[in-house]
Protein backbone atom coordinates (compact mmCIF):
# COMPACT_ATOMS: atom_id res chain seq x y z
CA UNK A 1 -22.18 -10.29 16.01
CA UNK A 2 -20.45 -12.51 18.57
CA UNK A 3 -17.79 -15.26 17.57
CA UNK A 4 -18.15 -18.51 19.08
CA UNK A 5 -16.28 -22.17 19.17
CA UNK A 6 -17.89 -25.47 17.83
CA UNK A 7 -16.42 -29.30 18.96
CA UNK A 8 -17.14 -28.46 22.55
CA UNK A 9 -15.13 -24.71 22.14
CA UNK A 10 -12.09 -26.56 21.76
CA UNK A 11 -10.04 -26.92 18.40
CA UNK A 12 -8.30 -30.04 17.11
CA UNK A 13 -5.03 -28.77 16.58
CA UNK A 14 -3.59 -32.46 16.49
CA UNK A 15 -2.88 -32.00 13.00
CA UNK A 16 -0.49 -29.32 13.52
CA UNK A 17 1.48 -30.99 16.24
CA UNK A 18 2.01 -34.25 14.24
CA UNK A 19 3.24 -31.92 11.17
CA UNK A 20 5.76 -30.77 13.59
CA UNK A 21 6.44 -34.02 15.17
CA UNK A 22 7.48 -35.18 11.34
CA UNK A 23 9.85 -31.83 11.10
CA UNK A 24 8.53 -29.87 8.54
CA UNK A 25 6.84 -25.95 8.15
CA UNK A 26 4.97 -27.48 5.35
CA UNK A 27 1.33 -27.33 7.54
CA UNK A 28 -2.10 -27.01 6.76
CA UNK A 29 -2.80 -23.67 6.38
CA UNK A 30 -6.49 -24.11 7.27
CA UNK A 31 -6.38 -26.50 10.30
CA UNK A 32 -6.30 -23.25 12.89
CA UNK A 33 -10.18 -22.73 11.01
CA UNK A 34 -11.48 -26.23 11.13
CA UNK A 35 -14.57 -26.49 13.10
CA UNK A 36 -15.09 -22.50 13.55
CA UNK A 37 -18.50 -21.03 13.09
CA UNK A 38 -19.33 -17.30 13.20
CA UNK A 39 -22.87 -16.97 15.13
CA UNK A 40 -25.35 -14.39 16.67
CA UNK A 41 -24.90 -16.06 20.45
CA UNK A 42 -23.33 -19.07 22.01
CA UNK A 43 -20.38 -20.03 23.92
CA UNK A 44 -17.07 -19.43 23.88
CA UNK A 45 -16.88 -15.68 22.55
CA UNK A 46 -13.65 -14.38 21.76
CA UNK A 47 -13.18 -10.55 21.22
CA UNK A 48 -11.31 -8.95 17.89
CA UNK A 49 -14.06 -11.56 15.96
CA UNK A 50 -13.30 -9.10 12.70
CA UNK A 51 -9.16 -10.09 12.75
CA UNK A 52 -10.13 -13.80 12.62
CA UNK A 53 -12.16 -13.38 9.62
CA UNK A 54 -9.32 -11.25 8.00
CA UNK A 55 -7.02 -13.90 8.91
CA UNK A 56 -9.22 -16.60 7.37
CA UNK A 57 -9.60 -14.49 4.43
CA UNK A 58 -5.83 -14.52 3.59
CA UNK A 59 -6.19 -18.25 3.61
CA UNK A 60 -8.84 -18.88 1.88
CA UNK A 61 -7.28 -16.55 -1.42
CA UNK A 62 -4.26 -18.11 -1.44
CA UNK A 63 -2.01 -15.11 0.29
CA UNK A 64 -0.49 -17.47 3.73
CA UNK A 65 0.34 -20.26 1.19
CA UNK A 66 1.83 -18.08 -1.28
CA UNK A 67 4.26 -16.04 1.16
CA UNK A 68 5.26 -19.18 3.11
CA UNK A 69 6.27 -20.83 -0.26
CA UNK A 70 7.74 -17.32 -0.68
CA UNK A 71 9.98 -18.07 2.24
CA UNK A 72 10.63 -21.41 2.35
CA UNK A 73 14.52 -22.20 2.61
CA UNK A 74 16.29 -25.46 2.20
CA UNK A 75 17.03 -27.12 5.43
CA UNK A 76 15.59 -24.15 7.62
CA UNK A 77 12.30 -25.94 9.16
CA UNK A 78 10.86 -22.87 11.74
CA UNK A 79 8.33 -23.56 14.77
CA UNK A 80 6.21 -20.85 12.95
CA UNK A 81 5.95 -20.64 9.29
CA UNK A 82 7.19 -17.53 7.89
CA UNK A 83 4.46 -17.37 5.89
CA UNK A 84 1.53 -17.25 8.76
CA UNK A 85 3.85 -15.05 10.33
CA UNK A 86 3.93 -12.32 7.93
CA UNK A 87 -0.24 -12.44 7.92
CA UNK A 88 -0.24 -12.49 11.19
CA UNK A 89 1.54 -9.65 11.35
CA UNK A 90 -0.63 -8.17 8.81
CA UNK A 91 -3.68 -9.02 10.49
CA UNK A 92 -2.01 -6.95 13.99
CA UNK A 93 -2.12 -3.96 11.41
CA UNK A 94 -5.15 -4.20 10.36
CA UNK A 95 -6.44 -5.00 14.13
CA UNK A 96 -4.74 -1.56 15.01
CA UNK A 97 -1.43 -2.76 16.50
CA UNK A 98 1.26 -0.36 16.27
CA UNK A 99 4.43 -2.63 17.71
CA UNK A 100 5.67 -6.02 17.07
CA UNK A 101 4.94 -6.62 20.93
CA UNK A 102 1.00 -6.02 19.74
CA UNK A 103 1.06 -9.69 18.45
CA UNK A 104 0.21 -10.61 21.78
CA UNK A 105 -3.42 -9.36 21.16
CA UNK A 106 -3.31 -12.98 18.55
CA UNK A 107 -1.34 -15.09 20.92
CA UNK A 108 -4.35 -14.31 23.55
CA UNK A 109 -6.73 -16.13 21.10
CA UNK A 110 -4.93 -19.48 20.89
CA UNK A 111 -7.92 -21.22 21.52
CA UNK A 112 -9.01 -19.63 18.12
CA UNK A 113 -6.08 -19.30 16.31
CA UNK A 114 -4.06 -21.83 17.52
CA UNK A 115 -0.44 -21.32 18.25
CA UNK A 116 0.93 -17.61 17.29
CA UNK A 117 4.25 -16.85 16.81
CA UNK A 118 6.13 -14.60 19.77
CA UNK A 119 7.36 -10.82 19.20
CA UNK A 120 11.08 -12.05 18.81
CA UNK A 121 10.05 -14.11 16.22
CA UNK A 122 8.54 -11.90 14.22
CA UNK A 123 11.42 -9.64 14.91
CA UNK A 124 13.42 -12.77 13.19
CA UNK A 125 10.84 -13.68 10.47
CA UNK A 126 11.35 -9.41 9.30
CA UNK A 127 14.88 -9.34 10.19
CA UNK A 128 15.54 -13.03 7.32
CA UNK A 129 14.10 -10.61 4.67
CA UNK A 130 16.38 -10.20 2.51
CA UNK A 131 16.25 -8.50 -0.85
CA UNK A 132 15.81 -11.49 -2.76
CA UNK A 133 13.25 -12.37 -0.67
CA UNK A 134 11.25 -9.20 -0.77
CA UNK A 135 11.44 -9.87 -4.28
CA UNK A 136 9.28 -13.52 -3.87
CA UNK A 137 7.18 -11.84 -1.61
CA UNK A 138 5.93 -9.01 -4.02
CA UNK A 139 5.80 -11.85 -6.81
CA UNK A 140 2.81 -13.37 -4.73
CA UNK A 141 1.34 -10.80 -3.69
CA UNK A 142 1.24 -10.14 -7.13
CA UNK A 143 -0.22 -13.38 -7.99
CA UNK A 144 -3.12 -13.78 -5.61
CA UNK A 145 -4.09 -10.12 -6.12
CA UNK A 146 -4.79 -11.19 -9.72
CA UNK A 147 -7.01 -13.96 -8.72
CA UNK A 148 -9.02 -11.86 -6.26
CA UNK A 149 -9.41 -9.20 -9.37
CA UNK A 150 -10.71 -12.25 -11.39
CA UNK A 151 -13.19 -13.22 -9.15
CA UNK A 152 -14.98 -9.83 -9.50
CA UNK A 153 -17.43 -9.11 -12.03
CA UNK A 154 -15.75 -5.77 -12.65
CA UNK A 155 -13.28 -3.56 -11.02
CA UNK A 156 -14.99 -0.79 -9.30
CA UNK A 157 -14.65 2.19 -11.60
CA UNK A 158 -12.65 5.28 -9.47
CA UNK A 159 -15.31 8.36 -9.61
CA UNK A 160 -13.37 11.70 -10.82
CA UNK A 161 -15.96 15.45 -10.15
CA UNK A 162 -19.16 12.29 -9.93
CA UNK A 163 -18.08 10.85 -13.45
CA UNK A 164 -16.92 7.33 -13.30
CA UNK A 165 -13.42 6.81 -15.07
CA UNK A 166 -14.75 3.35 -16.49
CA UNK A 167 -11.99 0.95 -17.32
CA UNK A 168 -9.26 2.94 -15.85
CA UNK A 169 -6.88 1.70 -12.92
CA UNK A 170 -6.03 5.00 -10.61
CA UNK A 171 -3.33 5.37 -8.93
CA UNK A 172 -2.61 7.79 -6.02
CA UNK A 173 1.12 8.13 -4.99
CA UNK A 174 1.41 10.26 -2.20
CA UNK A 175 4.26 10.56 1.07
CA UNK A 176 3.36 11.15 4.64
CA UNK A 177 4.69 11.77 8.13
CA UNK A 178 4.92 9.47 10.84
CA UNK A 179 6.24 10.89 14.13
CA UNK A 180 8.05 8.69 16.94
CA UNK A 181 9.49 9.88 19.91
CA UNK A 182 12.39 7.52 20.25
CA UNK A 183 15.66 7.41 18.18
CA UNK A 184 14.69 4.92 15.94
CA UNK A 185 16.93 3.42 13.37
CA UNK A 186 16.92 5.83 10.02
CA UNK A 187 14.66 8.41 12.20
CA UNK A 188 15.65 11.64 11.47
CA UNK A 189 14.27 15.56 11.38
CA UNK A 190 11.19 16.07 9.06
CA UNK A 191 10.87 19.22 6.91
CA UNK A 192 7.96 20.04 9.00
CA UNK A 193 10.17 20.21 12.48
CA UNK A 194 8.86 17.21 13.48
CA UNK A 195 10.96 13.54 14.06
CA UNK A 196 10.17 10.17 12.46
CA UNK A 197 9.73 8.80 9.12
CA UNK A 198 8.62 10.02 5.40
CA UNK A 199 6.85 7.26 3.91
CA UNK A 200 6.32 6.94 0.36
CA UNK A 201 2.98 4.50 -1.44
CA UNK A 202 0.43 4.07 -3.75
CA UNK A 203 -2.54 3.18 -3.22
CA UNK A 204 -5.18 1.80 -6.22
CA UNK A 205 -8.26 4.44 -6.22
CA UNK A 206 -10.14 2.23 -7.35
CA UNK A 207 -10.52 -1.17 -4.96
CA UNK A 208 -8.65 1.07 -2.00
CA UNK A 209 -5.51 -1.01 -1.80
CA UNK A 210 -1.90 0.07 -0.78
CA UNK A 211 0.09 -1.78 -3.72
CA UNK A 212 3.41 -0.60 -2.55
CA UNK A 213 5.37 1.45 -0.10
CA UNK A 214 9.01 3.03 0.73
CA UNK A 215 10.27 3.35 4.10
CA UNK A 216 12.38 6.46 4.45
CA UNK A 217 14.13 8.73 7.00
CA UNK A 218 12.21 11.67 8.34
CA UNK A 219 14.71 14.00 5.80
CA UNK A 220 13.76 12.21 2.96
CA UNK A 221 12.97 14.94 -0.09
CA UNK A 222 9.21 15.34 -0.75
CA UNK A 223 9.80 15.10 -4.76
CA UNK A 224 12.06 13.02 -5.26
CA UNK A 225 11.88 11.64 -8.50
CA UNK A 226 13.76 8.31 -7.61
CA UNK A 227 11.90 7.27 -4.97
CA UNK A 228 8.42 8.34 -6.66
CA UNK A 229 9.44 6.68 -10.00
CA UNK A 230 10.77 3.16 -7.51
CA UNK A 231 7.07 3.11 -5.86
CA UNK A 232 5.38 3.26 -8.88
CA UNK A 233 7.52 0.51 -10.44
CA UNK A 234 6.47 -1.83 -7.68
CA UNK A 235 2.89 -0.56 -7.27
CA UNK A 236 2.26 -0.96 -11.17
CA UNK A 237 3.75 -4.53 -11.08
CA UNK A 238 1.04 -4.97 -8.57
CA UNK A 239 -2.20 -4.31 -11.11
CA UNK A 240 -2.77 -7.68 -12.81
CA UNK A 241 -1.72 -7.30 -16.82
CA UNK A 242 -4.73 -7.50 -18.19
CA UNK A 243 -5.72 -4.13 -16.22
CA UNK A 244 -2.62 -2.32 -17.27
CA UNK A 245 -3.48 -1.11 -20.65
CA UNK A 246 -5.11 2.03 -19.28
CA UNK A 247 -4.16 3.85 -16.33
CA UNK A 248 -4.18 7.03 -14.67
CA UNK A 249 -1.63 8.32 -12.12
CA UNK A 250 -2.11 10.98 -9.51
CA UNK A 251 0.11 12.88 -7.30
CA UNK A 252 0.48 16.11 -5.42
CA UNK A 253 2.71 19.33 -5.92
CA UNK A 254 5.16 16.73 -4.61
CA UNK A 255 5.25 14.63 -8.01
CA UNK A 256 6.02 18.32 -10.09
CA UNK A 257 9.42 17.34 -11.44
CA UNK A 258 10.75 17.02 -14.94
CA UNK A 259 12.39 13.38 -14.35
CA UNK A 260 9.11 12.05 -12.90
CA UNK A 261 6.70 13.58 -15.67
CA UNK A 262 9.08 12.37 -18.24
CA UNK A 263 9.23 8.85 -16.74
CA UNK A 264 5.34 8.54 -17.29
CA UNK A 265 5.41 10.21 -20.47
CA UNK A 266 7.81 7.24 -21.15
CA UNK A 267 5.08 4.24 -19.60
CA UNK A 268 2.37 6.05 -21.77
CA UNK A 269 4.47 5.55 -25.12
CA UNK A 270 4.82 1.69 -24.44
CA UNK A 271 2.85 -0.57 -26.58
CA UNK A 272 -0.72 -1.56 -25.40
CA UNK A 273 -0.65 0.88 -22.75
CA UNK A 274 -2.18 3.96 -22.22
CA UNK A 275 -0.62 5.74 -18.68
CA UNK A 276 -2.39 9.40 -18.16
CA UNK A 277 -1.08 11.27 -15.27
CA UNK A 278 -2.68 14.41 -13.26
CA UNK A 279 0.12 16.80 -10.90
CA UNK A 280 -2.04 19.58 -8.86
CA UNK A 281 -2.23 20.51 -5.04
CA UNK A 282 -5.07 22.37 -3.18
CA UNK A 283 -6.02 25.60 -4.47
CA UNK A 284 -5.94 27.59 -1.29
CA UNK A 285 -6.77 31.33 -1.32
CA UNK A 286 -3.13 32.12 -1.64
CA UNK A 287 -2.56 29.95 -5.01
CA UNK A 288 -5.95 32.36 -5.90
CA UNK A 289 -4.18 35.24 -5.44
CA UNK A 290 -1.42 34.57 -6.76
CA UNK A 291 -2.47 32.70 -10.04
CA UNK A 292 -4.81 36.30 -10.31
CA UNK A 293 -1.03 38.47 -10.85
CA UNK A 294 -0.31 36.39 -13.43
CA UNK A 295 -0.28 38.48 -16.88
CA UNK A 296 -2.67 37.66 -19.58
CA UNK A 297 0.54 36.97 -22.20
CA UNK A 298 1.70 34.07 -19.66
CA UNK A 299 -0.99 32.35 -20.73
CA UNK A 300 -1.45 29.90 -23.39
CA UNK A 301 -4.33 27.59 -24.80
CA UNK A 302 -3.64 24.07 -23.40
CA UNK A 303 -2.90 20.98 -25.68
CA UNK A 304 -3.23 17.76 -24.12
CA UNK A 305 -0.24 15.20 -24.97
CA UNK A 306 -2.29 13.80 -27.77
CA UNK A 307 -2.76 16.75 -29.32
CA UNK A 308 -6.56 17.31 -29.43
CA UNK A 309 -6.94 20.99 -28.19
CA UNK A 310 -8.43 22.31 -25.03
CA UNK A 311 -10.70 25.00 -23.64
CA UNK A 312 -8.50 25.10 -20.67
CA UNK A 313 -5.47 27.30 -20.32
CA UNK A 314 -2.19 26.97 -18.92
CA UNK A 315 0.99 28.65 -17.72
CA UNK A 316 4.38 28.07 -19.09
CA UNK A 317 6.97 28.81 -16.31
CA UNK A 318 8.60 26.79 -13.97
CA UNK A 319 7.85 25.43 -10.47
CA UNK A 320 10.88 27.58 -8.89
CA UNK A 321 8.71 30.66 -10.42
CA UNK A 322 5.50 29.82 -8.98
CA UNK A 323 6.78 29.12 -5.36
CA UNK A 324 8.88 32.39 -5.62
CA UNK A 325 5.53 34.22 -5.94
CA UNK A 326 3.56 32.29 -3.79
CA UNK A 327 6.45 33.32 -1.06
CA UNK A 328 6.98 36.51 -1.70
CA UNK A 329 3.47 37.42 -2.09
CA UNK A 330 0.98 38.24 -5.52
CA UNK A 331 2.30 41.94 -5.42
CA UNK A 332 5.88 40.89 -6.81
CA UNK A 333 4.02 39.11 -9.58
CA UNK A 334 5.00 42.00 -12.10
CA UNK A 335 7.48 41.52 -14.69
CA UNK A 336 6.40 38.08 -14.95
């Protein structure tokens, strides 16, 4: 597929000047798109085709609209809106950019796009976020994720050992690395000897989305239960209501700790709501091993949290217990 220009190649961006001309952010959001056509051949063909339909996209639901309204300040009348800014810079992600400075990649498809905002102002539009901002920005993100679920027939169902969990929202909280090799503000030492960040998010299983995300330093813990239960907050305010009565939450050894587990026993006993949560980590040869040492009377017939009894079994001891023998080795497993 090839992306080409109607009217001659050339966009009217007349409308956007005279908005300016009059002093005021408050543009057409789809004036860039007037006149574009998306064709097998032609004239005109601009590369990174995909990003302009992405960037289309978030104007067509409702998302540039709803973060520039997000933004909008009294007296404070920017060049750029803040709101095509932050899509923009969205749409640089999504493109594969890994630096503010990537936004040049847009600003070379002006004839497309029309005008793009520079790096330092997208190092100003990020730097004017403040917390009560944030706050307006997650409420519409919020909001036009909820119309985008309503235009579906039904929400994909999130497939668990090839069964489909029908009618339940999953979601996977998880942390990762990310390395850089400059001292970066809040970079620090990672428990893995490495130097960067420890991102926390959650992601919804089951329409792959990331609903919400924590920056932290590369020395942030890997369970802890503050940050885990302040991503989850923000990613379940994310699922529109009407698909919050049943959901499902997933984590790694990572997510093992008292204060978390009790937090979503909490969300499950709220009214209307069902919240089921599943804690595990790869069973690698080792865990074999050592879940092999572990006496018969350590065992005990598992009961789910609503009481109907299972064929599985379980292990009553504590998470300090099971890394000690995983460390030390299956052979000190006696005694247990």
């Amino acid at each position: 597929m090839r992306k080409c220009l109607s009217r001659n190649e050339i966009l009217d961006f007349s409308t956007v000047q005279q908005a300016r001309a009059e002093g005021t952010s408050r543009v057409k959001h789809m004036t860039w798109s007037s006149g574009l056509a998306v064709t097998a051949d032609g004239t005109g063909v601009v590369a990174h085709a995909g990003s302009v339909a992405m960037r289309l996209l978030a104007d067509r639901v409702g998302l540039t609209g709803g973060l520039s309204s997000a933004l909008t300040r009294r007296a404070f009348r920017p060049i750029h809106d803040r709101g095509r800014v932050l899509v923009d810079l969205a749409v640089l992600l999504s493109d594969g950019g890994e630096a503010i400075a990537d936004i040049d990649v847009l600003r070379h498809q002006r004839q497309v796009l029309g005008p793009v905002a520079s790096a330092p102002t997208v190092w100003r539009t990020l730097d004017e976020l403040t917390p009560a901002a944030v706050r307006r920005v997650e409420t519409a993100r919020a909001k036009v994720r909820r119309l985008v679920w309503a235009q579906l027939p039904a929400l994909p169902p999130s497939r668990v050992a090839g069964t489909d969990l029908d009618g339940t929202v999953v979601l996977d909280v998880d942390a990762t690395l990310v390395t850089v090799h400059s001292e970066k503000e809040a970079a620090a030492a990672t428990f893995k000897g490495g130097f960067g960040y420890h991102p926390i998010g959650v992601w919804c299983d089951n329409s792959q989305e990331m609903l919400a995300a924590m920056l932290r330093p590369g020395n942030a813990g890997s369970n802890t239960t503050a940050d885990h239960i302040a991503v989850l907050t923000a990613a379940i305010a994310q699922v529109p209501a009407a698909h919050r009565k049943r959901l499902l939450v997933r984590a790694d050894g990572a997510g093992l700790s008292h204060g978390l587990l009790d937090w979503l026993t909490a969300q499950d006993a709220k009214r209307a709501r069902s919240v089921d949560y599943s804690v595990g980590f790869a069973v690698t040869e080792q865990v074999r091993t050592a879940v092999s040492q572990v006496p018969a009377k350590a065992w005990t017939t598992a009961i789910p949290a609503r009481a109907r009894r299972s064929s599985a079994s379980r292990l009553e001891t504590t998470e300090r217990s099971v890394t000690a023998l995983l460390r030390r080795g299956a052979t000190h497993g006696e005694g247990w």
